[in-house]
Protein backbone atom coordinates (compact mmCIF):
# COMPACT_ATOMS: atom_id res chain seq x y z
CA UNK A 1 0.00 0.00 0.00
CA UNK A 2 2.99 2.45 0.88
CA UNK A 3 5.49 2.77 -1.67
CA UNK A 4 8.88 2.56 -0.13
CA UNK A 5 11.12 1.83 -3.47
CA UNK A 6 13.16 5.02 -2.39
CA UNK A 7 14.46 3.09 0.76
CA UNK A 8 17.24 0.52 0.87
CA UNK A 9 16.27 -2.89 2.68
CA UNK A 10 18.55 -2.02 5.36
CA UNK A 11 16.16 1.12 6.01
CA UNK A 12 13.16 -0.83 6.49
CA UNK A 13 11.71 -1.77 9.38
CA UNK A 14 11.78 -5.55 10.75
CA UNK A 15 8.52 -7.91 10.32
CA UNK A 16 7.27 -8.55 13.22
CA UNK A 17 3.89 -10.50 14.56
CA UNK A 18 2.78 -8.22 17.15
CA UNK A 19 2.26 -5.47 14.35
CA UNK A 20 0.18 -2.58 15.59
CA UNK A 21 -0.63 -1.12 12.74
CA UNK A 22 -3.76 -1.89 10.12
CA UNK A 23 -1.47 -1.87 7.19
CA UNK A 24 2.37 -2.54 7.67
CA UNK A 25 5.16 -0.62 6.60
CA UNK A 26 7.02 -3.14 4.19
CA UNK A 27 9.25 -3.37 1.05
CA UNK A 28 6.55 -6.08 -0.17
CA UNK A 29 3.51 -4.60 -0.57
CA UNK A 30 2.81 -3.48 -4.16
CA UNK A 31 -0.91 -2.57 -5.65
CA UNK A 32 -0.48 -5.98 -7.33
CA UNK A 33 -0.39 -7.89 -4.58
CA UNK A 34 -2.84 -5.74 -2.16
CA UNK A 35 -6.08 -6.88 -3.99
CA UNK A 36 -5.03 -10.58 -3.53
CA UNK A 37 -4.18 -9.92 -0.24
CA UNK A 38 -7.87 -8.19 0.20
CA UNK A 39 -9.40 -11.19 -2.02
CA UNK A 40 -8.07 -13.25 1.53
CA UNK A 41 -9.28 -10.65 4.09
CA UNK A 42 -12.04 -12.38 6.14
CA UNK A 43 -13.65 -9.41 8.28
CA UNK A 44 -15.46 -8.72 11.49
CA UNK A 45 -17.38 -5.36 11.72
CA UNK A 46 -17.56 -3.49 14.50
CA UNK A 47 -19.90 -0.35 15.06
CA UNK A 48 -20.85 1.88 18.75
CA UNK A 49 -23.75 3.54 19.13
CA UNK A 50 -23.03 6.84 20.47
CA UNK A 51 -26.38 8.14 20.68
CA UNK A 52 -29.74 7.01 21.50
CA UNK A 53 -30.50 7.59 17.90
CA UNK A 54 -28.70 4.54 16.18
CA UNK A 55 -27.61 5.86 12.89
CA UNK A 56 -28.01 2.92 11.11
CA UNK A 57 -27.39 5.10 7.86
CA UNK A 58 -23.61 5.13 8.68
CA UNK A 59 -23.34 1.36 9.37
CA UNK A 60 -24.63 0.74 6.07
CA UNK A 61 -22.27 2.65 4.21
CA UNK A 62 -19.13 1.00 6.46
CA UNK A 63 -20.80 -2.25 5.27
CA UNK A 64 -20.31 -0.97 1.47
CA UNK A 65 -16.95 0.46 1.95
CA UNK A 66 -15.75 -2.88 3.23
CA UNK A 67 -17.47 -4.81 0.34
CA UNK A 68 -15.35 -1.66 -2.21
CA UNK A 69 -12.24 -2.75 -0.39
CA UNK A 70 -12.56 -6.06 -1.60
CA UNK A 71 -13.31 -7.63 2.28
CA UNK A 72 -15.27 -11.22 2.96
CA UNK A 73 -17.49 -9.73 6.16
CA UNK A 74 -17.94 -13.12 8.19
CA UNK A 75 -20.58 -10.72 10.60
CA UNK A 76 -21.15 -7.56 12.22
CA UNK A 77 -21.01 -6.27 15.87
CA UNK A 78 -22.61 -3.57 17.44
CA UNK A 79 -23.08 -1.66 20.98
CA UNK A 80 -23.95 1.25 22.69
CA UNK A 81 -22.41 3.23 25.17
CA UNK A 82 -22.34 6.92 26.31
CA UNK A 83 -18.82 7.58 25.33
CA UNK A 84 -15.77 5.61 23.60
CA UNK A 85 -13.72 3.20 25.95
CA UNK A 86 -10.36 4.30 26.81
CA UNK A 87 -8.95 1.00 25.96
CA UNK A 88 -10.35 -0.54 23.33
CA UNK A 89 -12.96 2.37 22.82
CA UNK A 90 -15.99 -0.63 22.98
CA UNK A 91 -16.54 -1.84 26.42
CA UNK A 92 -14.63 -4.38 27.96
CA UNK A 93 -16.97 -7.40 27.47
CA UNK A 94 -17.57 -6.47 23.74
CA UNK A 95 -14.20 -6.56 22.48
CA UNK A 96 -13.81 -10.33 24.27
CA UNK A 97 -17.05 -11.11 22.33
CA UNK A 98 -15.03 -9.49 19.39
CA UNK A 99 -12.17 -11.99 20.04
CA UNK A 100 -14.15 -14.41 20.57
CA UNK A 101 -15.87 -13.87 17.24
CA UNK A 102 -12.50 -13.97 15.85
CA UNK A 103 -11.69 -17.08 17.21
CA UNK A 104 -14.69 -19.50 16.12
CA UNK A 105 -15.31 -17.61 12.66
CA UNK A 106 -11.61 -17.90 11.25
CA UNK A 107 -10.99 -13.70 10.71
CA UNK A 108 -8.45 -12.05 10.02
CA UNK A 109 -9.20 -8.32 10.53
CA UNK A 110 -11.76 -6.89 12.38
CA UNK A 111 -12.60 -3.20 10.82
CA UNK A 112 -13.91 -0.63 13.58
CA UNK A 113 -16.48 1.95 12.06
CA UNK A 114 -15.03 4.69 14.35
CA UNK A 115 -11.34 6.78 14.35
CA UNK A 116 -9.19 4.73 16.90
CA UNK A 117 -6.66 6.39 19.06
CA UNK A 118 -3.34 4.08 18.58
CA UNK A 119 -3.12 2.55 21.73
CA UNK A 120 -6.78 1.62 21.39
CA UNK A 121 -5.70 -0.08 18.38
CA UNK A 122 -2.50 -1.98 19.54
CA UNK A 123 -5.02 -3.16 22.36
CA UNK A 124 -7.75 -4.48 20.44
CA UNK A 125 -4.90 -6.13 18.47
CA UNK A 126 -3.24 -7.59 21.18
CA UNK A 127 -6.69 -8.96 22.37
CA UNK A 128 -7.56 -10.38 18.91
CA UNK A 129 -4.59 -11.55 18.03
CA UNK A 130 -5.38 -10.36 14.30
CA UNK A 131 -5.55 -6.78 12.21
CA UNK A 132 -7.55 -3.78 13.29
CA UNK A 133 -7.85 -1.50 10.99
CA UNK A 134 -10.41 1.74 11.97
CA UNK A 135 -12.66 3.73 9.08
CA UNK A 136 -9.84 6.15 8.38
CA UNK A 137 -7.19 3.10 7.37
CA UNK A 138 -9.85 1.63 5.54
CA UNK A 139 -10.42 4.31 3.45
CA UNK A 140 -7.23 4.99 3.05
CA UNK A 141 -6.85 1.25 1.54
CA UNK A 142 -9.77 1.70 -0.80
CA UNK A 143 -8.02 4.54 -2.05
CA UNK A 144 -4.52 2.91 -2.50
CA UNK A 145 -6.36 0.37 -4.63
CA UNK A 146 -7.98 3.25 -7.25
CA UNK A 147 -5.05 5.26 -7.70
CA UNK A 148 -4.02 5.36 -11.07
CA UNK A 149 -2.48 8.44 -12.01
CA UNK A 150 1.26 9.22 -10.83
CA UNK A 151 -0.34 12.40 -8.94
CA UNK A 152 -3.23 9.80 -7.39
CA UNK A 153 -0.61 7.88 -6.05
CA UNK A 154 1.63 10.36 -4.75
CA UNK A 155 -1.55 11.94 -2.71
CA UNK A 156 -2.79 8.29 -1.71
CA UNK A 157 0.51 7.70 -0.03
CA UNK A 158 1.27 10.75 1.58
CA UNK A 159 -1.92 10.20 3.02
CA UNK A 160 -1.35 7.17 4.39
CA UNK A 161 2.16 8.57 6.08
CA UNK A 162 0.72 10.93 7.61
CA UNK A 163 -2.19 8.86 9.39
CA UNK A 164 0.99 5.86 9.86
CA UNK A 165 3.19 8.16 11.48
CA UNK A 166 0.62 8.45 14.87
CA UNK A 167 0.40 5.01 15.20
CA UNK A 168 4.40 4.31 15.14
CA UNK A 169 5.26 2.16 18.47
CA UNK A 170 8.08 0.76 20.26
CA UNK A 171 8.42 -3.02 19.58
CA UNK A 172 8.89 -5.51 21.97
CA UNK A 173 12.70 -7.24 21.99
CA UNK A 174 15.66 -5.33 21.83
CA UNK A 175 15.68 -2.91 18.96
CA UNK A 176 19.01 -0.83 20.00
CA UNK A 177 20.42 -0.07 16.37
CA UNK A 178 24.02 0.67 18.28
CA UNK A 179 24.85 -0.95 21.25
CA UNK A 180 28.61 -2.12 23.31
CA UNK A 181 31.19 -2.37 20.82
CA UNK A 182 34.08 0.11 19.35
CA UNK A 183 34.91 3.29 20.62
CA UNK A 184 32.28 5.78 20.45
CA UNK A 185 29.54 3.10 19.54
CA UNK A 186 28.92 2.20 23.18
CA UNK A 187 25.77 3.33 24.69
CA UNK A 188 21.96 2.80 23.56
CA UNK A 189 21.90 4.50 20.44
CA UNK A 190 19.47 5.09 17.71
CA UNK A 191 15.87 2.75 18.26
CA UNK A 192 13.92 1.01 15.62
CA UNK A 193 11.31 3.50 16.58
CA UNK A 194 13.39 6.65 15.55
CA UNK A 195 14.53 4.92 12.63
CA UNK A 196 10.78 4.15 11.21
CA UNK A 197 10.01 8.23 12.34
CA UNK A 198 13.02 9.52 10.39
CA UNK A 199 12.28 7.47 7.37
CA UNK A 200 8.58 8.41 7.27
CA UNK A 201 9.90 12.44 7.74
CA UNK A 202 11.86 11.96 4.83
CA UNK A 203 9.49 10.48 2.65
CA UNK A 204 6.69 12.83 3.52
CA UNK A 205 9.11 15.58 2.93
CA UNK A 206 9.97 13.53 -0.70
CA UNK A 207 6.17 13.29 -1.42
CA UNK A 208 5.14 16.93 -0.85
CA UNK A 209 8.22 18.34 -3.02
CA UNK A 210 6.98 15.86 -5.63
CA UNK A 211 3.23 17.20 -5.44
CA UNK A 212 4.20 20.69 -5.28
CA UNK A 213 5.91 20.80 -8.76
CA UNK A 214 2.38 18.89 -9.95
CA UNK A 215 0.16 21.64 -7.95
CA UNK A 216 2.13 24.38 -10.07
CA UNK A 217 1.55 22.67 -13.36
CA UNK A 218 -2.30 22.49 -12.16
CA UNK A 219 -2.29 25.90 -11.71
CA UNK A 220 -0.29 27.07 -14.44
CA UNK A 221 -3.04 25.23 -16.33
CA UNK A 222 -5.91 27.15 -14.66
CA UNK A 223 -4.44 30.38 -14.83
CA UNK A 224 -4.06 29.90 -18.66
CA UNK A 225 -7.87 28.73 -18.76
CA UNK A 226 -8.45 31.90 -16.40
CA UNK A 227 -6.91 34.17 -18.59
CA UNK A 228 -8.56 32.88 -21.90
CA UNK A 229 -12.10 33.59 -20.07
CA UNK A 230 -13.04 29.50 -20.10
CA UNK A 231 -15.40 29.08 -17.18
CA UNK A 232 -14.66 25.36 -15.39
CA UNK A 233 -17.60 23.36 -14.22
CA UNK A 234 -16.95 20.92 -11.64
CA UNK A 235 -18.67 17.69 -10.86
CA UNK A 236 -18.98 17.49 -6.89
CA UNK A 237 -21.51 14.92 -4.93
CA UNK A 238 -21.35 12.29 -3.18
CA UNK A 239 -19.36 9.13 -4.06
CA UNK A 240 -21.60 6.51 -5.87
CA UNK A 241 -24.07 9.21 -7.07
CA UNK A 242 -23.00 8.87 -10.81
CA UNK A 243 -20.35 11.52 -11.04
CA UNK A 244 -18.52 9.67 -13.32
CA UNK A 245 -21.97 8.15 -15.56
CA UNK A 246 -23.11 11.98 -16.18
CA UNK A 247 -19.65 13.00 -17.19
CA UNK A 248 -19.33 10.58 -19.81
CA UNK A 249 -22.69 11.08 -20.84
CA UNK A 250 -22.07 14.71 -21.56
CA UNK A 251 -18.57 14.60 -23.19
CA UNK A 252 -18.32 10.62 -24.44
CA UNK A 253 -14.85 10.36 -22.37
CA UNK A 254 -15.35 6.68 -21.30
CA UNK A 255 -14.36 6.80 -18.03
CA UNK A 256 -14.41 4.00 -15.63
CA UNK A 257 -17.80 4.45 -13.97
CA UNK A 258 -18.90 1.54 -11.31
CA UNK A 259 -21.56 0.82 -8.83
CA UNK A 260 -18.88 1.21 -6.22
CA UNK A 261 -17.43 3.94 -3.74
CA UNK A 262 -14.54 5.79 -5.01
CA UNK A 263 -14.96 3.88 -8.63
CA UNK A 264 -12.75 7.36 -9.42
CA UNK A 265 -9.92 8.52 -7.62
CA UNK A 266 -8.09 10.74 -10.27
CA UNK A 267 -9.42 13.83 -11.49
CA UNK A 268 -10.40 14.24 -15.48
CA UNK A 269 -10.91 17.24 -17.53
CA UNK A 270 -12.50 17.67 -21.31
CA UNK A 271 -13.40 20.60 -23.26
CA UNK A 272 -16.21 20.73 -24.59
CA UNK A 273 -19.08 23.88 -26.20
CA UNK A 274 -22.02 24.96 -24.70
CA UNK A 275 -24.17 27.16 -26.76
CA UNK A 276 -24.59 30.99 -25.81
CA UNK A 277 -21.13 30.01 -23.34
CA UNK A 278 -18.31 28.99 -25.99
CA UNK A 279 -15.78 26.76 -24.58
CA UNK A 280 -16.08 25.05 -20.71
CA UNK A 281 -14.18 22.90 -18.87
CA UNK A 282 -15.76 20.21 -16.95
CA UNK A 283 -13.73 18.69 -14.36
CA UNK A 284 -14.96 14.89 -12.74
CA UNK A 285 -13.06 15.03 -8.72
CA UNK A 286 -12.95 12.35 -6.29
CA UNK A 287 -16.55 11.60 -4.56
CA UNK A 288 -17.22 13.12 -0.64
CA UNK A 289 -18.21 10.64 1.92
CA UNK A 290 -19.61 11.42 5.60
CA UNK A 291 -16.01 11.88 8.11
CA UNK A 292 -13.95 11.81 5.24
CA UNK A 293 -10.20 11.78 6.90
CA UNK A 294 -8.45 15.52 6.79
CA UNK A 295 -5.18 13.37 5.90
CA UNK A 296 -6.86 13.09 2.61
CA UNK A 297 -8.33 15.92 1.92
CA UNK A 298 -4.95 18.05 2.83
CA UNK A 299 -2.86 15.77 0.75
CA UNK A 300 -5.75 15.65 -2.21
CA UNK A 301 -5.46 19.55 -2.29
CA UNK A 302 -4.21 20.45 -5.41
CA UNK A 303 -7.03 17.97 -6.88
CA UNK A 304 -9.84 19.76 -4.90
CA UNK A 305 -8.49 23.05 -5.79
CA UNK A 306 -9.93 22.54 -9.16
CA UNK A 307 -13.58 22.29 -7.32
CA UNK A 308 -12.37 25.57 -5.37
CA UNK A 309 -12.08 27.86 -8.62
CA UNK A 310 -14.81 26.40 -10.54
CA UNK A 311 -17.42 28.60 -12.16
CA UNK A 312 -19.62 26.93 -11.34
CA UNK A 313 -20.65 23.31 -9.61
CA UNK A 314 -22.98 20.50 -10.34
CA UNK A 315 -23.82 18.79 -6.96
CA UNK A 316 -24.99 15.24 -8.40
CA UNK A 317 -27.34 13.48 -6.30
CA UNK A 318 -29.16 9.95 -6.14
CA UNK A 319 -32.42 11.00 -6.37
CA UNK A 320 -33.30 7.10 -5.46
CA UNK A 321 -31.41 6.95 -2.07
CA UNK A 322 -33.20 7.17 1.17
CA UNK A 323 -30.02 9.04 2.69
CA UNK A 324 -29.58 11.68 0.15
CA UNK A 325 -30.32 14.70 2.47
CA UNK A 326 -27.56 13.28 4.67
CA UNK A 327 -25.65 13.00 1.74
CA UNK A 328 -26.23 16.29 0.60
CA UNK A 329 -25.37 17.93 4.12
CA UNK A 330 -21.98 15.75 4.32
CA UNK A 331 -20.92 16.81 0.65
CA UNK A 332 -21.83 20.64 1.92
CA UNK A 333 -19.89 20.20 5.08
CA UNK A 334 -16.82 18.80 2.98
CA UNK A 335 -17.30 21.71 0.62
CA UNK A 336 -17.29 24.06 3.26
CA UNK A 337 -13.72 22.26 4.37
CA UNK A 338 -12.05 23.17 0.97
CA UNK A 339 -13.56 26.94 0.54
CA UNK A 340 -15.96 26.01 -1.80
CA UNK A 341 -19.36 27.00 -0.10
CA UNK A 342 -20.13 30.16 -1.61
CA UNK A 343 -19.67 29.26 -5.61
CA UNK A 344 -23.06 28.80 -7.71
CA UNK A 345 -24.38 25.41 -7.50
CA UNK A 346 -26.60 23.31 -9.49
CA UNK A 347 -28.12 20.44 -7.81
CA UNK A 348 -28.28 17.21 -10.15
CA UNK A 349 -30.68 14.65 -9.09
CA UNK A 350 -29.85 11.59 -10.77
CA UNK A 351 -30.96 7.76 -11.21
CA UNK A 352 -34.80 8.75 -11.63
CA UNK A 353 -35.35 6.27 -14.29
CA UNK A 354 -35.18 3.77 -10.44
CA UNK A 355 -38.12 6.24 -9.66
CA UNK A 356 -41.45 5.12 -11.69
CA UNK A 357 -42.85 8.71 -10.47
CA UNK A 358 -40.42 11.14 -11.74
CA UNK A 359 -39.64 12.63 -15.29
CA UNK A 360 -36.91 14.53 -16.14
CA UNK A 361 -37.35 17.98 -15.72
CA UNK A 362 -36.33 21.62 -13.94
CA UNK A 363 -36.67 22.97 -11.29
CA UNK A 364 -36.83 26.77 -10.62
CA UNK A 365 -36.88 29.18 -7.62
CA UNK A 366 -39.48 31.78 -7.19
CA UNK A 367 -37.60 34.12 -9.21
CA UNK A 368 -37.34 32.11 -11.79
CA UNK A 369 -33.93 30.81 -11.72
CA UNK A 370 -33.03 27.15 -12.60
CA UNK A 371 -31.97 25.42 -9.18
CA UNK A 372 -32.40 21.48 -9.94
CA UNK A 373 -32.66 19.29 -12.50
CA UNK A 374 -33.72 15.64 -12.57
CA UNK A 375 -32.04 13.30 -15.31
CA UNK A 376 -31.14 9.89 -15.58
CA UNK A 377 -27.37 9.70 -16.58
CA UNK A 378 -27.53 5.59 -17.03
CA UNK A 379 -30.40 6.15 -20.12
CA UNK A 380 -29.12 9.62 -21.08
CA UNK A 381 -33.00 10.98 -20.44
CA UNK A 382 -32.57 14.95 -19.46
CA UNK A 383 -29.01 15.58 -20.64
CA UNK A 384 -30.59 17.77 -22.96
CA UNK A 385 -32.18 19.74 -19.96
CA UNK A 386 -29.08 20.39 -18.23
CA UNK A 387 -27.05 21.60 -20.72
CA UNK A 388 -29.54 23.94 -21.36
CA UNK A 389 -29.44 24.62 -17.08
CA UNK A 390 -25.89 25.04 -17.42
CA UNK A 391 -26.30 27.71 -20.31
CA UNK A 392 -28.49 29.47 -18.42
CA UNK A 393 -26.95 29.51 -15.24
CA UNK A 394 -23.19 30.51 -16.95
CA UNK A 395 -24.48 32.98 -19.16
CA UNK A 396 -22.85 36.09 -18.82
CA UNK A 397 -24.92 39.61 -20.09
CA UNK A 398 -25.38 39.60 -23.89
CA UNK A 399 -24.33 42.18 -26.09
CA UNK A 400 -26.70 43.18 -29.21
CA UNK A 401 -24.84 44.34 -32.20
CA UNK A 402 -25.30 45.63 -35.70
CA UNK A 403 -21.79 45.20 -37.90
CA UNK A 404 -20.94 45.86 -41.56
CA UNK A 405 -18.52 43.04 -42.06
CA UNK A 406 -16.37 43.99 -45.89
CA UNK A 407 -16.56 40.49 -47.91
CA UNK A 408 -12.90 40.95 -47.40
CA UNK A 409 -13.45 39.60 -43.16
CA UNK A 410 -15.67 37.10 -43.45
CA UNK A 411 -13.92 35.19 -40.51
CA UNK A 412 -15.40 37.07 -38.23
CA UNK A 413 -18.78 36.43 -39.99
CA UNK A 414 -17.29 32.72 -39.19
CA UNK A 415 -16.67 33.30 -35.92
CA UNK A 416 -20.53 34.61 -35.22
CA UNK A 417 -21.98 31.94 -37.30
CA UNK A 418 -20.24 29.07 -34.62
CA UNK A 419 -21.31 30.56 -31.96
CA UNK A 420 -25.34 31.00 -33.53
CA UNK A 421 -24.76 34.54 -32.23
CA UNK A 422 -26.60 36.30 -35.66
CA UNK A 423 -30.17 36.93 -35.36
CA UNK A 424 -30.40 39.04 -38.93
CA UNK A 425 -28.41 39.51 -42.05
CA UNK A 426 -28.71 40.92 -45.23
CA UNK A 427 -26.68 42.85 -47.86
CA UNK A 428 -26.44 46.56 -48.66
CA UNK A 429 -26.19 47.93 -52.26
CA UNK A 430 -22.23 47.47 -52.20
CA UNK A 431 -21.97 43.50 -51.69
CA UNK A 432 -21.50 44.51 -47.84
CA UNK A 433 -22.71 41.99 -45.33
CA UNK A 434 -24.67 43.83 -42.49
CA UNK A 435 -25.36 41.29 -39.36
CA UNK A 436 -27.79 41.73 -36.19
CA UNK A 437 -25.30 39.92 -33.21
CA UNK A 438 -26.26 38.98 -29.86
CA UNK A 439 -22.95 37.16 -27.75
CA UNK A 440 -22.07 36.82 -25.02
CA UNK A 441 -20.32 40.17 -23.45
CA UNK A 442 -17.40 38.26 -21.86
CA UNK A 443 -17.08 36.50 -25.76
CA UNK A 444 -17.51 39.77 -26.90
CA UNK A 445 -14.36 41.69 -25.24
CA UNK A 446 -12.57 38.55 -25.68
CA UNK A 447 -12.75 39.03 -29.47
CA UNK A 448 -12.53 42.91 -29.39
CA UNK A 449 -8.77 42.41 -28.02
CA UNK A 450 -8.01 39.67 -30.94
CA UNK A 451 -9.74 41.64 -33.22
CA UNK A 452 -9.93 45.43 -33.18
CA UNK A 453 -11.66 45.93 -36.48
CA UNK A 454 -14.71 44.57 -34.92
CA UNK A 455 -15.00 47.81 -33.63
CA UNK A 456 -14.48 49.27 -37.02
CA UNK A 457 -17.67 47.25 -38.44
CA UNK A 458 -19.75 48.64 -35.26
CA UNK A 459 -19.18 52.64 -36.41
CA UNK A 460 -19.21 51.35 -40.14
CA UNK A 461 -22.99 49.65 -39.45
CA UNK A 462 -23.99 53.38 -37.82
CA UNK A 463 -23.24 54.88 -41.07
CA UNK A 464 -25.78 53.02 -43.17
């Protein structure tokens, strides 16, 4: 899961069986190997009640992210207290009906729906005598399995540094690097335990040099789109919702879409031309999920920042889930994380074709103003209606034009023509081609600066 290829075997630490870690820090574990490993992983789940309100909601969605990370779940445990356990943050009795459960069933990790302190995770695995891995790790393995790109990889890792560096421990057994010996070698020396702290410094340091020349690309990128005018829309919701589905039913990309959380982990970006708007960007991120771990979403920041300066973003919703105003709220909350409350949003509701009630259509405010659309991004029924959303909600004030365009510029007559901008034409007496324009104004000035005679043809039309 960590990539340690940088590090020399001598650098690594030692195997050993009293491991307290959910995922160890080893020389041998490559993406190849992880989903066999997982295709082996025979799981216990383990969920408190912390309120007198069971969410049930949340269970659920542990249940799928265990199922995404490729886990065998053998059975499920659940209790309720008023706070967390110091120890093993479930009471006392539960966690020996936990390794008890461990025992008769044949597991080999028990997954804890909850953020574990480390010491309450070195205890439970002590008790257990197998892997315990909370909702943070967990995560943070479903993610090590989608990362594709060499950016994905480089966030997925750092990631998982920074959550393994808390839950470093001293080892039982002698682990004195220097000890007796020569001259000047005498004395305890460097432990195993500094050793594994160093080494995880450096390669955290390593890993945010690397994505800090790939953040300036990113935003040498934006600042050229910024700079040509091209508004970015950016596909935000909540993962499973049918991010990816919509996006290649809008652009054709053929991107890996699956019933699955986190079926995409790397961002992807196509152009494509909206009438009345020009060109757009539209941008398909990583999917939100309720307590999503801030390890991620600090290392995933130069991903998110393309969410961050969108023009505008379409929330995508499953319209057919009964927890999609919990959903909503979570993807809000994470939005709020990243500094991306306050841009214009579009909500999506998607998957109504598993509705037999609900058509596409829009859905406006009192004013007016599109808010909503429902579409089905599996048949393709209401694309049509949000493009049409999305041209209304991105555009800009429109300028109305008369121009004499000389038979000797009829590229700009070109340029008007893509764009369905002219509402009139005819000739005058002289062969001259006199066009009625409405664009958009930000088109507009963008083409005054490339071409100034278009000013030229304005006074020219006031003459006739």
């Amino acid at each position: 899961m960590i990539n340690t290829s940088n590090l020399t075997q001598n650098d690594l630490p030692s195997d050993d069986e009293n491991q307290p870690l959910g995922f160890s820090f080893s020389k041998d574990q490559k993406n190849s190997s992880l989903e066999q490993s997982h295709q082996a992983d025979k799981a216990i789940l383990v969920h408190l009640y912390l309120s007198q309100q069971k969410d049930t909601e949340n269970l659920v969605e542990f249940h799928t992210l265990a199922e995404s990370a490729g886990v065998e779940i053998l059975s499920t445990l659940t209790t309720s207290r008023s706070s967390p356990h110091i120890t093993y943050f479930v009471g006392k009795g539960k966690a020996e009906e936990i390794k008890q459960a461990v025992e008769d069933l044949g597991a080999t990790l028990v997954l804890v729906n909850h953020e574990l302190s480390p010491s309450q995770t070195r205890n439970l695995q002590s008790l257990c005598n197998c892997r315990v891995v909370d909702r943070t790790g967990l995560i943070l393995d479903i993610f090590a399995q989608r990362a594709r790109s060499h950016e994905g990889k480089l966030q997925v890792e750092l990631a998982q540094l920074k959550h393994l560096a808390t839950r470093l421990v001293r080892r039982l057994g002698n682990q004195d690097q220097q000890k007796g010996g020569a001259v000047g070698l005498r004395g305890p020396g460097e432990t195993q335990l500094e050793t594994d702290r160093r080494l995880i410094k450096v390669r955290i340091q390593q890993l945010q040099n690397r994505l800090a020349k790939v953040s300036k690309q990113r935003e040498q990128n934006r600042k050229t789109r910024q700079k040509a005018d091209i508004p970015t829309i950016s596909l935000v919701g909540y993962t499973n919702a049918g991010k990816s589905s919509l996006f290649n039913a809008i652009t054709q990309a053929g991107v890996y879409a699956a019933d699955q959380l986190f079926a995409t982990l790397d961002p992807t970006l196509r152009r494509m031309q909206i009438q009345d708007v020009g060109t757009t960007i539209l941008a398909d991120t990583v999917g939100f999920i309720r307590f999503l771990p801030h390890d991620l979403v600090s290392a995933f920041k130069s991903t998110l920042q393309e969410t961050v300066e969108a023009s505008l973003l379409l929330h995508v919703i499953d319209v057919a889930d009964e927890r999609k105003n919990e959903n909503i709220q979570a993807v809000n909350q994470v939005l709020e994380e990243i500094g991306a409350a306050d841009i214009p949003t579009l909500l999506v509701y998607n998957k109504v074709d598993k509705l037999d009630d609900i058509q596409p259509f829009v859905e406006r405010d009192d004013e007016g103003k599109v808010t909503a659309v429902y579409l089905s991004a599996q048949s393709g029924d209401g694309i049509d209606l949000l493009l049409e959303a999305i041209c209304e909600r991105l555009r800009n004030e429109l300028v109305q034009e008369t121009l004499l365009l000389p038979p000797t510029i009829g590229n700009l007559y070109t340029l008007f023509k893509q764009q369905n901008g002219i509402k009139a034409e005819h000739f005058n007496e002289f062969g001259d081609r006199i066009i009625d324009i409405e664009i958009d104004k930000v088109q507009w000035n963008k083409w005054a600066k490339q071409y100034p005679e278009l000013i030229e043809c304005v006074e020219l039309a006031q003459w006739e």
